[in-house]
PDB file of N, CA and C in Angstrom:
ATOM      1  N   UNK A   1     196.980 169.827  88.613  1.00  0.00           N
ATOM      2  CA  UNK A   1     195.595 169.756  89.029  1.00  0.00           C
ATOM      3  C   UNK A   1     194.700 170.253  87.890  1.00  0.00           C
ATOM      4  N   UNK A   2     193.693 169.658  87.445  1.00  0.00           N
ATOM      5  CA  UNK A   2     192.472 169.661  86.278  1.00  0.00           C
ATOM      6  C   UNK A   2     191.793 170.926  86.837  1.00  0.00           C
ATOM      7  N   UNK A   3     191.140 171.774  86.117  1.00  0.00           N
ATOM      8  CA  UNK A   3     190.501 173.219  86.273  1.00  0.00           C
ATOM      9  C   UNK A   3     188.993 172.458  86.017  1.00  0.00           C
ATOM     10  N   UNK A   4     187.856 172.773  86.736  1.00  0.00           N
ATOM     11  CA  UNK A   4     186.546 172.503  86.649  1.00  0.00           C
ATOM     12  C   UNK A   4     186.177 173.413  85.556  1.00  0.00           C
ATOM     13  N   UNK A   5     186.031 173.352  84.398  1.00  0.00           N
ATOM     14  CA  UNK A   5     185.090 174.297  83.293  1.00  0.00           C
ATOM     15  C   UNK A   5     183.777 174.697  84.262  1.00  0.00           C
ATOM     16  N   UNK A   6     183.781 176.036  84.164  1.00  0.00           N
ATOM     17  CA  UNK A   6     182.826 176.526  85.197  1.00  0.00           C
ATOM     18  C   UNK A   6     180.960 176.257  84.285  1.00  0.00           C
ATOM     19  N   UNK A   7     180.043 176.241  84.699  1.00  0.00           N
ATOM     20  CA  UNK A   7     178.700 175.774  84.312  1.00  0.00           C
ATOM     21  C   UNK A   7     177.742 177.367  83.848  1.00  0.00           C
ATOM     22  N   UNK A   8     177.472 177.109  82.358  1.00  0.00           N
ATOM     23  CA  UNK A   8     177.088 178.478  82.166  1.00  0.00           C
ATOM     24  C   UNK A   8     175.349 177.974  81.775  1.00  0.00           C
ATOM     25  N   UNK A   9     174.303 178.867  81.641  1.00  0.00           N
ATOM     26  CA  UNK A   9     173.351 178.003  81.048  1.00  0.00           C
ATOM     27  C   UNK A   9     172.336 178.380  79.904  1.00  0.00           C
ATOM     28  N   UNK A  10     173.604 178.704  79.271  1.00  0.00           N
ATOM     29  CA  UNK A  10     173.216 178.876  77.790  1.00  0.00           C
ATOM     30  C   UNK A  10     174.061 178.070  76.857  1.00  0.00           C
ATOM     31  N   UNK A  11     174.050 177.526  75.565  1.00  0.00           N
ATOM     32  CA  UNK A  11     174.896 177.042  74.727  1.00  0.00           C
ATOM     33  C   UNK A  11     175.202 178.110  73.186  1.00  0.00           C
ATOM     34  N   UNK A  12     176.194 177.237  72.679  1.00  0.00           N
ATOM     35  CA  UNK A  12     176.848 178.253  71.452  1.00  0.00           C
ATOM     36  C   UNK A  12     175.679 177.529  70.627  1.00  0.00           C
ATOM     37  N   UNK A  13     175.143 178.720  70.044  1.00  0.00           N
ATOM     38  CA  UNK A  13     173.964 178.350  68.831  1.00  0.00           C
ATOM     39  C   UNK A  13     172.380 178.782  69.529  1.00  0.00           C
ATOM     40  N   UNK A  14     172.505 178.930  71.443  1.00  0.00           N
ATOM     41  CA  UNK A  14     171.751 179.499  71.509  1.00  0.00           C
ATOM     42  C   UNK A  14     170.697 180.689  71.010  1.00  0.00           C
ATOM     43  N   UNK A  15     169.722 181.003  70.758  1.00  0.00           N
ATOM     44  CA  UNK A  15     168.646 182.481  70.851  1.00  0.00           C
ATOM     45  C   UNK A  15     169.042 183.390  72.353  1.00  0.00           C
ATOM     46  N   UNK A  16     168.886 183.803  72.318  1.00  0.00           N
ATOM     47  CA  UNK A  16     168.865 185.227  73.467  1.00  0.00           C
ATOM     48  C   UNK A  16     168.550 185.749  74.041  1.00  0.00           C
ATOM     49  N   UNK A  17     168.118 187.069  74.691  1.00  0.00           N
ATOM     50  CA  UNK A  17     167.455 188.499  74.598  1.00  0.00           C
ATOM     51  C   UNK A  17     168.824 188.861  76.086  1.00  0.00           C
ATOM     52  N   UNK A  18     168.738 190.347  75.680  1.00  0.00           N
ATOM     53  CA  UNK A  18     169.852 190.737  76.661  1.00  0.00           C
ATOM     54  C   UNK A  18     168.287 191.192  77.775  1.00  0.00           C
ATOM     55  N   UNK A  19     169.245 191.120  78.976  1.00  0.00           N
ATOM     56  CA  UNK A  19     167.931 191.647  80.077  1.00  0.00           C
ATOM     57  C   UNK A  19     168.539 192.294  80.469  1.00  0.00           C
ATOM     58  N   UNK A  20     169.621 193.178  80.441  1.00  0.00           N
ATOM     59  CA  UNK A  20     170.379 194.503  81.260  1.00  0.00           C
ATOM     60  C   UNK A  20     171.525 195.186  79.968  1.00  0.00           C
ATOM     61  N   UNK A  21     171.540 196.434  80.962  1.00  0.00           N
ATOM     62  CA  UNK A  21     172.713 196.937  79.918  1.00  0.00           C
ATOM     63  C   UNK A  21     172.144 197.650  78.514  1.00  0.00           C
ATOM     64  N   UNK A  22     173.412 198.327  77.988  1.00  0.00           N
ATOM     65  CA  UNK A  22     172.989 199.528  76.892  1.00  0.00           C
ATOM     66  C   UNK A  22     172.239 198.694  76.069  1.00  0.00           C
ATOM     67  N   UNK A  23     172.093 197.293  75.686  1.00  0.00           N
ATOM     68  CA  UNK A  23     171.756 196.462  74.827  1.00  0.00           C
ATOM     69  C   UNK A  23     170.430 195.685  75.287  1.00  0.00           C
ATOM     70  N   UNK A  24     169.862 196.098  76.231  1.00  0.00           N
ATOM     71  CA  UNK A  24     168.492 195.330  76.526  1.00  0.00           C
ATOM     72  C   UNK A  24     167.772 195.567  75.625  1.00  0.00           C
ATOM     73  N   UNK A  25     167.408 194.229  75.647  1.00  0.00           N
ATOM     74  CA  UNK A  25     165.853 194.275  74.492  1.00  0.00           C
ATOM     75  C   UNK A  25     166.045 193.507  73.686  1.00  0.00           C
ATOM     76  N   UNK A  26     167.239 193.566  73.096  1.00  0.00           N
ATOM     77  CA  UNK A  26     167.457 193.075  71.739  1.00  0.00           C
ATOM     78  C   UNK A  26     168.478 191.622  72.215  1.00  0.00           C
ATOM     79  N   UNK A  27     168.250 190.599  70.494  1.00  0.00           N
ATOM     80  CA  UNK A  27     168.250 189.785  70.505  1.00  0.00           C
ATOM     81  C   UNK A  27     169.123 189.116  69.693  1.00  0.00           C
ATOM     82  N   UNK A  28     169.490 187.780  69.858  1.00  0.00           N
ATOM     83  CA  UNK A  28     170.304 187.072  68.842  1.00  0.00           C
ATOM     84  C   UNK A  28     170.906 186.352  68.868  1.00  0.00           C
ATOM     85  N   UNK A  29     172.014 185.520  68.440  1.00  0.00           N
ATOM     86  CA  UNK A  29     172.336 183.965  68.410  1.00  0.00           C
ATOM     87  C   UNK A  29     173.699 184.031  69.172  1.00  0.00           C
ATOM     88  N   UNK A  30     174.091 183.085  70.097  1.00  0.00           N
ATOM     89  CA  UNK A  30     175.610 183.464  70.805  1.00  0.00           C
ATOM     90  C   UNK A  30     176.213 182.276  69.803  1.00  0.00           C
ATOM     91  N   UNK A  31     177.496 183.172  69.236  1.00  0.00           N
ATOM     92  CA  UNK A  31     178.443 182.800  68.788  1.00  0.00           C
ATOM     93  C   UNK A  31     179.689 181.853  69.305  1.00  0.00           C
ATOM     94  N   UNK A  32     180.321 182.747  70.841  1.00  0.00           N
ATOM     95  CA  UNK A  32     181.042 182.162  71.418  1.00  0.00           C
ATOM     96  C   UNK A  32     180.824 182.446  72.847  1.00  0.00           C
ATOM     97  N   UNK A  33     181.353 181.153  73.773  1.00  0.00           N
ATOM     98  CA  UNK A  33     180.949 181.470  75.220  1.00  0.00           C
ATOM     99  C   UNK A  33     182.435 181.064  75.688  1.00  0.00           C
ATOM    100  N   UNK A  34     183.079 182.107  76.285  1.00  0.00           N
ATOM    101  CA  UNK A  34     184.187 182.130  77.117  1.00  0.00           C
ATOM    102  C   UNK A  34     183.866 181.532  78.609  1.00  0.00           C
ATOM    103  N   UNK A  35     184.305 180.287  78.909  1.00  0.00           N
ATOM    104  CA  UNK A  35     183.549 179.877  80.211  1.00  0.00           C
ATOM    105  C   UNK A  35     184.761 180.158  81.057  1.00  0.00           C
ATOM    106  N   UNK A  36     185.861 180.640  81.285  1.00  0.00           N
ATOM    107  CA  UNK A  36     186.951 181.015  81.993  1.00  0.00           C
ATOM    108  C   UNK A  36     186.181 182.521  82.861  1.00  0.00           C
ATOM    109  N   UNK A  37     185.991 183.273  82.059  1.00  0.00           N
ATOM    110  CA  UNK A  37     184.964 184.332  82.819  1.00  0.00           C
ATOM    111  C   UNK A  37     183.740 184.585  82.843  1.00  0.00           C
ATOM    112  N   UNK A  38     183.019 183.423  82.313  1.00  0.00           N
ATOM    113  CA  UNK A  38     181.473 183.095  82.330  1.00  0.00           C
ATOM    114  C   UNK A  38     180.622 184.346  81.776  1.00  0.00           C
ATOM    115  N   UNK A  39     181.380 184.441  80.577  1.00  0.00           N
ATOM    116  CA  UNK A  39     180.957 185.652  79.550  1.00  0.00           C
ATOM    117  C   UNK A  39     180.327 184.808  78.230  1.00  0.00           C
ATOM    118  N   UNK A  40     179.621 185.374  77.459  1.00  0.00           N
ATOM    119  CA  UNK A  40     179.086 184.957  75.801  1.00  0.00           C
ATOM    120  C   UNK A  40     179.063 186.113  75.085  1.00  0.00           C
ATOM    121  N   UNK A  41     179.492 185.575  73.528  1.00  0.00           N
ATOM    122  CA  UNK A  41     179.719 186.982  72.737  1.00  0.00           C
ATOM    123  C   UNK A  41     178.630 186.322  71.779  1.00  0.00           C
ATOM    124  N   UNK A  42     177.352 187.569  71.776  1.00  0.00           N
ATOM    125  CA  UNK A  42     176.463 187.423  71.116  1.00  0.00           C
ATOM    126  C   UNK A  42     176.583 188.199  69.365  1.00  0.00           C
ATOM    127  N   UNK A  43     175.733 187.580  68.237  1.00  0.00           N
ATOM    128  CA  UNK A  43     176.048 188.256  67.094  1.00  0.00           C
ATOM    129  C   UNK A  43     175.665 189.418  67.251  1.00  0.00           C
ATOM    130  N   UNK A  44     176.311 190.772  66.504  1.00  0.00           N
ATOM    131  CA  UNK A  44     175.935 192.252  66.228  1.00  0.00           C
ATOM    132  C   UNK A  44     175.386 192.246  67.706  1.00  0.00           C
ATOM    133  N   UNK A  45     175.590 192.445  68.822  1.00  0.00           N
ATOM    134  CA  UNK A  45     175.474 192.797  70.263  1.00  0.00           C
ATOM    135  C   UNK A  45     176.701 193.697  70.517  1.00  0.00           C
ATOM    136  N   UNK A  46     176.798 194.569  71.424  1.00  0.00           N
ATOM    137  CA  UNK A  46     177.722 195.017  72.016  1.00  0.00           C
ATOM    138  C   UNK A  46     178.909 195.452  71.047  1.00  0.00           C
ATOM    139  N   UNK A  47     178.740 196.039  70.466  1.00  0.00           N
ATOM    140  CA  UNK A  47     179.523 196.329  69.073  1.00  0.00           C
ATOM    141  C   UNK A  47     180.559 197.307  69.769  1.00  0.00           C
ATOM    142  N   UNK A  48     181.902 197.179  69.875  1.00  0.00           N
ATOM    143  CA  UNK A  48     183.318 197.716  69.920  1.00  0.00           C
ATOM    144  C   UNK A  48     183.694 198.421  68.567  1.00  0.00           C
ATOM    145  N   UNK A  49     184.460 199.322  68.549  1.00  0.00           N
ATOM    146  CA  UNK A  49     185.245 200.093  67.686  1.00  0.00           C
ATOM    147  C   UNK A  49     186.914 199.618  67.734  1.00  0.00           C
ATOM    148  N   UNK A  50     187.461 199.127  66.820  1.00  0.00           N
ATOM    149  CA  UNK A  50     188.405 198.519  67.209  1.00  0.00           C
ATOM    150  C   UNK A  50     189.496 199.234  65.951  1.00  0.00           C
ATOM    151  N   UNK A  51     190.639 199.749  66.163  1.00  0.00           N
ATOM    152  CA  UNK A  51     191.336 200.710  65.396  1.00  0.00           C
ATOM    153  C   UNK A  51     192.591 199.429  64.964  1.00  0.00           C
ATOM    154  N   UNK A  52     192.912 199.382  63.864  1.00  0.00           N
ATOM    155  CA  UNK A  52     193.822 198.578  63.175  1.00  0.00           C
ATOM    156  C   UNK A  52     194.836 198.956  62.583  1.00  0.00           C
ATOM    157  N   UNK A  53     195.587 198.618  63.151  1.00  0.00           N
ATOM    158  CA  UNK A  53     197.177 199.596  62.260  1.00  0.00           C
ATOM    159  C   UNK A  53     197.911 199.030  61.281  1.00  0.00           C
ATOM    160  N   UNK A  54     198.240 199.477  60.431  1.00  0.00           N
ATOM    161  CA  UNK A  54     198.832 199.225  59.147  1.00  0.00           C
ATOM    162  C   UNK A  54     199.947 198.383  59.472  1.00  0.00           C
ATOM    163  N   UNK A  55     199.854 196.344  58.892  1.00  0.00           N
ATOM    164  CA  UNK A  55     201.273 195.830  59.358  1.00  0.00           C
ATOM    165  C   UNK A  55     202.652 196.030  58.163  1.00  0.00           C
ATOM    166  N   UNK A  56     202.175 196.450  57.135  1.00  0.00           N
ATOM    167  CA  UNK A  56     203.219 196.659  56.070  1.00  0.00           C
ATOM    168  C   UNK A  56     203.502 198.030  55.806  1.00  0.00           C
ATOM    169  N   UNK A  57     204.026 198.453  55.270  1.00  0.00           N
ATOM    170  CA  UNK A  57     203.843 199.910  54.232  1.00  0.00           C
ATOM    171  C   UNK A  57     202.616 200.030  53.416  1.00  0.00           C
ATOM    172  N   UNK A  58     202.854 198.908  52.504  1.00  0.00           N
ATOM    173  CA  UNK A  58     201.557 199.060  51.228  1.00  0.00           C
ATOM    174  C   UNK A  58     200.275 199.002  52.318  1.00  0.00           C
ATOM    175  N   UNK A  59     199.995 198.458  53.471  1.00  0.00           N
ATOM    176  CA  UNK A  59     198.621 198.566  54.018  1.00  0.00           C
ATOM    177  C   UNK A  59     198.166 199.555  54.618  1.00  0.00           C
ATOM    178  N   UNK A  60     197.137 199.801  54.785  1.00  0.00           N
ATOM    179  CA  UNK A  60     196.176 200.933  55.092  1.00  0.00           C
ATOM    180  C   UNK A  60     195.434 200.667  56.367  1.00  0.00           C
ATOM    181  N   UNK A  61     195.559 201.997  57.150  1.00  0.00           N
ATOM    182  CA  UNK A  61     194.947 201.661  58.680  1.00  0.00           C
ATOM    183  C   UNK A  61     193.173 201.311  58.438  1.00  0.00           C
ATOM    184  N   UNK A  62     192.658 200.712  59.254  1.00  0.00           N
ATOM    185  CA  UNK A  62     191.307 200.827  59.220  1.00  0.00           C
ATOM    186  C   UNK A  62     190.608 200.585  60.615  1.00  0.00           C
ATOM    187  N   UNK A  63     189.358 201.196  60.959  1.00  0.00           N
ATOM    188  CA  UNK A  63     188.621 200.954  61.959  1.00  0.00           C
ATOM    189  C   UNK A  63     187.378 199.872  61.702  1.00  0.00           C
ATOM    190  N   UNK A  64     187.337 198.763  62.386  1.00  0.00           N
ATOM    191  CA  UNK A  64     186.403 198.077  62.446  1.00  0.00           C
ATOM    192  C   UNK A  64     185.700 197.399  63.519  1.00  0.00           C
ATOM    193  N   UNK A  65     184.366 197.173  63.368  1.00  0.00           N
ATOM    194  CA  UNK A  65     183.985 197.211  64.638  1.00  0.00           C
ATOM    195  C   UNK A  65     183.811 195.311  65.261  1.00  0.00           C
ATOM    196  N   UNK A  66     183.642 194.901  66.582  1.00  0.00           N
ATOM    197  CA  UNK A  66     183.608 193.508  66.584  1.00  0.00           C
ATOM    198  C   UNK A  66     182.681 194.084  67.698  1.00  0.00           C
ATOM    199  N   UNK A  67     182.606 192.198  68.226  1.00  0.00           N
ATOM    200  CA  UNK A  67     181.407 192.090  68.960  1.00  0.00           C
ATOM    201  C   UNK A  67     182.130 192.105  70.613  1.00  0.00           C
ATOM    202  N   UNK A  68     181.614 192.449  71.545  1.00  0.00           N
ATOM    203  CA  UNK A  68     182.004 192.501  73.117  1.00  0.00           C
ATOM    204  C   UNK A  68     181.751 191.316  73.670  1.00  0.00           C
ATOM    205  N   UNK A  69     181.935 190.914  75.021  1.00  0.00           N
ATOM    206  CA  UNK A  69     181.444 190.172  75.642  1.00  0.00           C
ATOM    207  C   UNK A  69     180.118 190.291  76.393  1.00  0.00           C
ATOM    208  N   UNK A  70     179.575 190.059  76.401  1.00  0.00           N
ATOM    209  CA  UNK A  70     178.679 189.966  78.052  1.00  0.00           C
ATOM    210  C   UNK A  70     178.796 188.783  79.134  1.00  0.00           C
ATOM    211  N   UNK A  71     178.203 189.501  80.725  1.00  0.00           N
ATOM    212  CA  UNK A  71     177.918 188.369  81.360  1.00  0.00           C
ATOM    213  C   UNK A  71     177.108 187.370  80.825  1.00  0.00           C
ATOM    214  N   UNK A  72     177.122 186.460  81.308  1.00  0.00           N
ATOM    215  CA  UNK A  72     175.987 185.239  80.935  1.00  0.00           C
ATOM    216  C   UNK A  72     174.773 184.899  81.482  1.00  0.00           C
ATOM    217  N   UNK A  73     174.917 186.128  83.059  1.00  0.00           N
ATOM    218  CA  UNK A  73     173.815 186.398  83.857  1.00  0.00           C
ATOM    219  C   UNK A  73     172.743 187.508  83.025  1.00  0.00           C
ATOM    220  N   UNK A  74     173.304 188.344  82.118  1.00  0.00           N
ATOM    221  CA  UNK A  74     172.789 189.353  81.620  1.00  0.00           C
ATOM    222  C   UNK A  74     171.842 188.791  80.611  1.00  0.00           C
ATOM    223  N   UNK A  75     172.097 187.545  79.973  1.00  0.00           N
ATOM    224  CA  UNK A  75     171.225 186.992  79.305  1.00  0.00           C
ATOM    225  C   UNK A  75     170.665 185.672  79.666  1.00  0.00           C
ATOM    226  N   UNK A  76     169.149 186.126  78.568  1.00  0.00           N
ATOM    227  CA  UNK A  76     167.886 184.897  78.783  1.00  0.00           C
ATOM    228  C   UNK A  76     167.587 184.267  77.719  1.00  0.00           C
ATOM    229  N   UNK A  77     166.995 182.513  78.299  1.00  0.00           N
ATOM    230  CA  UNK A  77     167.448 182.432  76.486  1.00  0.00           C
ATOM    231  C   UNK A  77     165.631 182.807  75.809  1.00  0.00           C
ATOM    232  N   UNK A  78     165.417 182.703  74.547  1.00  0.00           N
ATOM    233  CA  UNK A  78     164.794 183.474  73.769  1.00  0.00           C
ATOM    234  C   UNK A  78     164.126 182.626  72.976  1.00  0.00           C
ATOM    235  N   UNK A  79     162.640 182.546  72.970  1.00  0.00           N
ATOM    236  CA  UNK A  79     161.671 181.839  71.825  1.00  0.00           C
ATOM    237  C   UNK A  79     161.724 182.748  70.571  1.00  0.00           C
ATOM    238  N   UNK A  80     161.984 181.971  69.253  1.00  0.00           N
ATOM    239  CA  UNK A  80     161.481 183.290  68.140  1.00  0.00           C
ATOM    240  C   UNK A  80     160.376 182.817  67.455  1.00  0.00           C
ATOM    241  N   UNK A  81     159.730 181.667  68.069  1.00  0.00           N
ATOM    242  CA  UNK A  81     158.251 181.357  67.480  1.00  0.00           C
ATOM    243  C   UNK A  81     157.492 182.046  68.512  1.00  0.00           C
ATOM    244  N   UNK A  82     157.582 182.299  69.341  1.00  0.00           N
ATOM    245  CA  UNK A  82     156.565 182.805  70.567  1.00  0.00           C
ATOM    246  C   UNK A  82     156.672 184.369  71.220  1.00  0.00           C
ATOM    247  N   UNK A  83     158.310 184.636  70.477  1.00  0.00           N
ATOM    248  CA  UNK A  83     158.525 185.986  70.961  1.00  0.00           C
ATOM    249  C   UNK A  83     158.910 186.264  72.290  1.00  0.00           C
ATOM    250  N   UNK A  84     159.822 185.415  73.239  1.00  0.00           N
ATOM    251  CA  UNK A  84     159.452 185.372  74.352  1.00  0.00           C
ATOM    252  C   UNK A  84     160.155 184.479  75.026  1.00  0.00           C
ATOM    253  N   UNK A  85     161.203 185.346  75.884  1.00  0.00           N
ATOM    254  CA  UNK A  85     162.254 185.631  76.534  1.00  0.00           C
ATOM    255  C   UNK A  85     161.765 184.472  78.329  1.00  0.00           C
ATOM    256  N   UNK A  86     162.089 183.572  78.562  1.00  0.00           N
ATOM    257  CA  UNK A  86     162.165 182.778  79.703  1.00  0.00           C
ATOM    258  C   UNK A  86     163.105 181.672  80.026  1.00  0.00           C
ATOM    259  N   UNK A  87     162.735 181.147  81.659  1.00  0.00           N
ATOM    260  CA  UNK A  87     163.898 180.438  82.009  1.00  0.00           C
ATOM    261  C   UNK A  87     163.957 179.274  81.414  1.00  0.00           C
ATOM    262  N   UNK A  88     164.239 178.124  81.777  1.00  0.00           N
ATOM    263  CA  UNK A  88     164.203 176.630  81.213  1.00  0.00           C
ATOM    264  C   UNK A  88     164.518 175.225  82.322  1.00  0.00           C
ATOM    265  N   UNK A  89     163.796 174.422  82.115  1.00  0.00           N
ATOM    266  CA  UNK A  89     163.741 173.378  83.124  1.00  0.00           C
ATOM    267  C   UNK A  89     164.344 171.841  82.029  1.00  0.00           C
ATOM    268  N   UNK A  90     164.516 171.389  83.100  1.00  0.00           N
ATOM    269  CA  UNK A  90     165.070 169.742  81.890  1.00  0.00           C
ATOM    270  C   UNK A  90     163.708 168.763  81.939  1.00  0.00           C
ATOM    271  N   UNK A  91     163.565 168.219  81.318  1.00  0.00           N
ATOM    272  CA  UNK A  91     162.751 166.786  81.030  1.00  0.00           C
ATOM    273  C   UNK A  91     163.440 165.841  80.199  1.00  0.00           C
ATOM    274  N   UNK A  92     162.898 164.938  80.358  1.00  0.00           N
ATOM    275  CA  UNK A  92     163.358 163.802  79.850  1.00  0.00           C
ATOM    276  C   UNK A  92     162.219 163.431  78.863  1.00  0.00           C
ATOM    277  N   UNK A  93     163.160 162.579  77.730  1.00  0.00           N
ATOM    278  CA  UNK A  93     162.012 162.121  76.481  1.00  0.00           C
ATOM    279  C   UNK A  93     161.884 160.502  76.873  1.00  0.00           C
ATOM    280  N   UNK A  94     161.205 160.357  75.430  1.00  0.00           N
ATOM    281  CA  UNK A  94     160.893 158.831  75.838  1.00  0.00           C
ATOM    282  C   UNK A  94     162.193 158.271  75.266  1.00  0.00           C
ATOM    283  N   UNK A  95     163.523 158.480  74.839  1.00  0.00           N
ATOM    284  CA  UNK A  95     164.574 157.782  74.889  1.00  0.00           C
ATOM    285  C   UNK A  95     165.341 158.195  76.269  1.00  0.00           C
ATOM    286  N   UNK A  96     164.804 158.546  76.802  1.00  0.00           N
ATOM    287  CA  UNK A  96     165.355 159.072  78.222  1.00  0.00           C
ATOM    288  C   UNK A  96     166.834 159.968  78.581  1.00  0.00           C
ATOM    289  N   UNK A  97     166.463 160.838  77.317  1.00  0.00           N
ATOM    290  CA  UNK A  97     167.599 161.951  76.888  1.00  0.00           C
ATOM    291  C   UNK A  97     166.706 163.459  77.390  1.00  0.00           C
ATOM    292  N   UNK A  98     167.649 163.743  78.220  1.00  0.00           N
ATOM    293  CA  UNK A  98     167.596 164.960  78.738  1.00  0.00           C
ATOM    294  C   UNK A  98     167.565 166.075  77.713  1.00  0.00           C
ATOM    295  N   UNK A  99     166.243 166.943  77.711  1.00  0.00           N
ATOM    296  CA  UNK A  99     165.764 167.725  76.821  1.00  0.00           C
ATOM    297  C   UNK A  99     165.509 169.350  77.886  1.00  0.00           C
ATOM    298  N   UNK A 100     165.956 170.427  77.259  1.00  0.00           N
ATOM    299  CA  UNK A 100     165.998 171.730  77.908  1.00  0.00           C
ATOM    300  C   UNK A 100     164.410 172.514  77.167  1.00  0.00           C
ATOM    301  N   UNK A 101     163.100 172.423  78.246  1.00  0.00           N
ATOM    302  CA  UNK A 101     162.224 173.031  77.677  1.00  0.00           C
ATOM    303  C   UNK A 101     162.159 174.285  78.088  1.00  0.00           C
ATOM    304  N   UNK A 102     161.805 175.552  77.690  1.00  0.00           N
ATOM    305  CA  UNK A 102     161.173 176.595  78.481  1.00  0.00           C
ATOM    306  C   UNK A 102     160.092 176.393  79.047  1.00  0.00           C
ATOM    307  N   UNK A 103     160.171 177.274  80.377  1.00  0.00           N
ATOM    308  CA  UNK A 103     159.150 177.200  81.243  1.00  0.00           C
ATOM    309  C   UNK A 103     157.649 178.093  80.624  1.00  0.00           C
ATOM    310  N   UNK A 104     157.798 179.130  80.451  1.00  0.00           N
ATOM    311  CA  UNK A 104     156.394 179.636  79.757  1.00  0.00           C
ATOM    312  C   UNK A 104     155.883 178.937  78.647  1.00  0.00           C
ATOM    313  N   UNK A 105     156.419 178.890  77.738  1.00  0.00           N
ATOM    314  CA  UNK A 105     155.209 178.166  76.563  1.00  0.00           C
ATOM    315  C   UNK A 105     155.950 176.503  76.360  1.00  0.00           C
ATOM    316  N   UNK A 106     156.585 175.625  77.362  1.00  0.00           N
ATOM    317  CA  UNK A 106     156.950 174.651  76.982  1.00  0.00           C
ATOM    318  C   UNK A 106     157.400 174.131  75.354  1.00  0.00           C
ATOM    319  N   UNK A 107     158.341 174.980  74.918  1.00  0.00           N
ATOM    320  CA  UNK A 107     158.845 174.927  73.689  1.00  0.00           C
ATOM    321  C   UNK A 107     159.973 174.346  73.890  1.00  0.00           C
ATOM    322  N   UNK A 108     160.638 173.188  73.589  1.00  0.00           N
ATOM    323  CA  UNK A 108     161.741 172.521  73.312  1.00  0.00           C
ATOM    324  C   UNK A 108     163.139 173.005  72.825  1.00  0.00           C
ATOM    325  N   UNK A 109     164.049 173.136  73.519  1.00  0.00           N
ATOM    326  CA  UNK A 109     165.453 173.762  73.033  1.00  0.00           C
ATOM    327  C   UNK A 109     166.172 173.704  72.195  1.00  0.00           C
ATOM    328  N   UNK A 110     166.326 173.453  70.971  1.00  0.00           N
ATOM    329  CA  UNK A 110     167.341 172.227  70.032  1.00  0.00           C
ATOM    330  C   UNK A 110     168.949 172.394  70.371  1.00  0.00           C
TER     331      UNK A 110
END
């Protein structure tokens, strides 16, 4: 039996803004969207400490940090000409291709 890819409504390459969590406020481009748990890992967001252990002798342990997940409810997507975080509705163009505008300043999605 085929698994339905669950419906998230943001895309990879999206803008942002987190609206909850240690990370509200701030902003930035989603990298990857895990749609199995309807999570997105945004850039420099949610920054983990992640400890690395030496796989040889000659190598050296190191700590480095990566990016977390978030819900996908937690984020909105994000104008950076307008500054300004809202929802989004579809329209259609005159090739009759479904286009994602925001609702406050009707700015176009790419």
């Amino acid at each position: 039996m085929k698994r339905k890819k669950n419906k998230i409504h943001v895309k990879q390459g999206d803008y942002v803004q987190i609206i909850s969590g240690t990370d509200k406020g701030k902003t930035g481009k989603i990298t990857k969207i895990i749609y199995k748990k309807q999570q997105v890992i945004v850039e420099n967001i949610n920054l983990k400490t992640k400890h690395i252990q030496p796989k040889q002798e000659k190598d050296t342990g190191r700590i480095t940090q990566i990016e977390g997940s978030i819900h996908c409810s937690n984020v909105m997507l994000y104008s950076t000409n307008e500054k300004i975080a809202s929802r989004f509705r579809y329209k259609r163009n005159n090739n009759n291709k479904k286009q994602r505008i925001l609702i406050k300043n009707n700015e176009i999605i790419k």
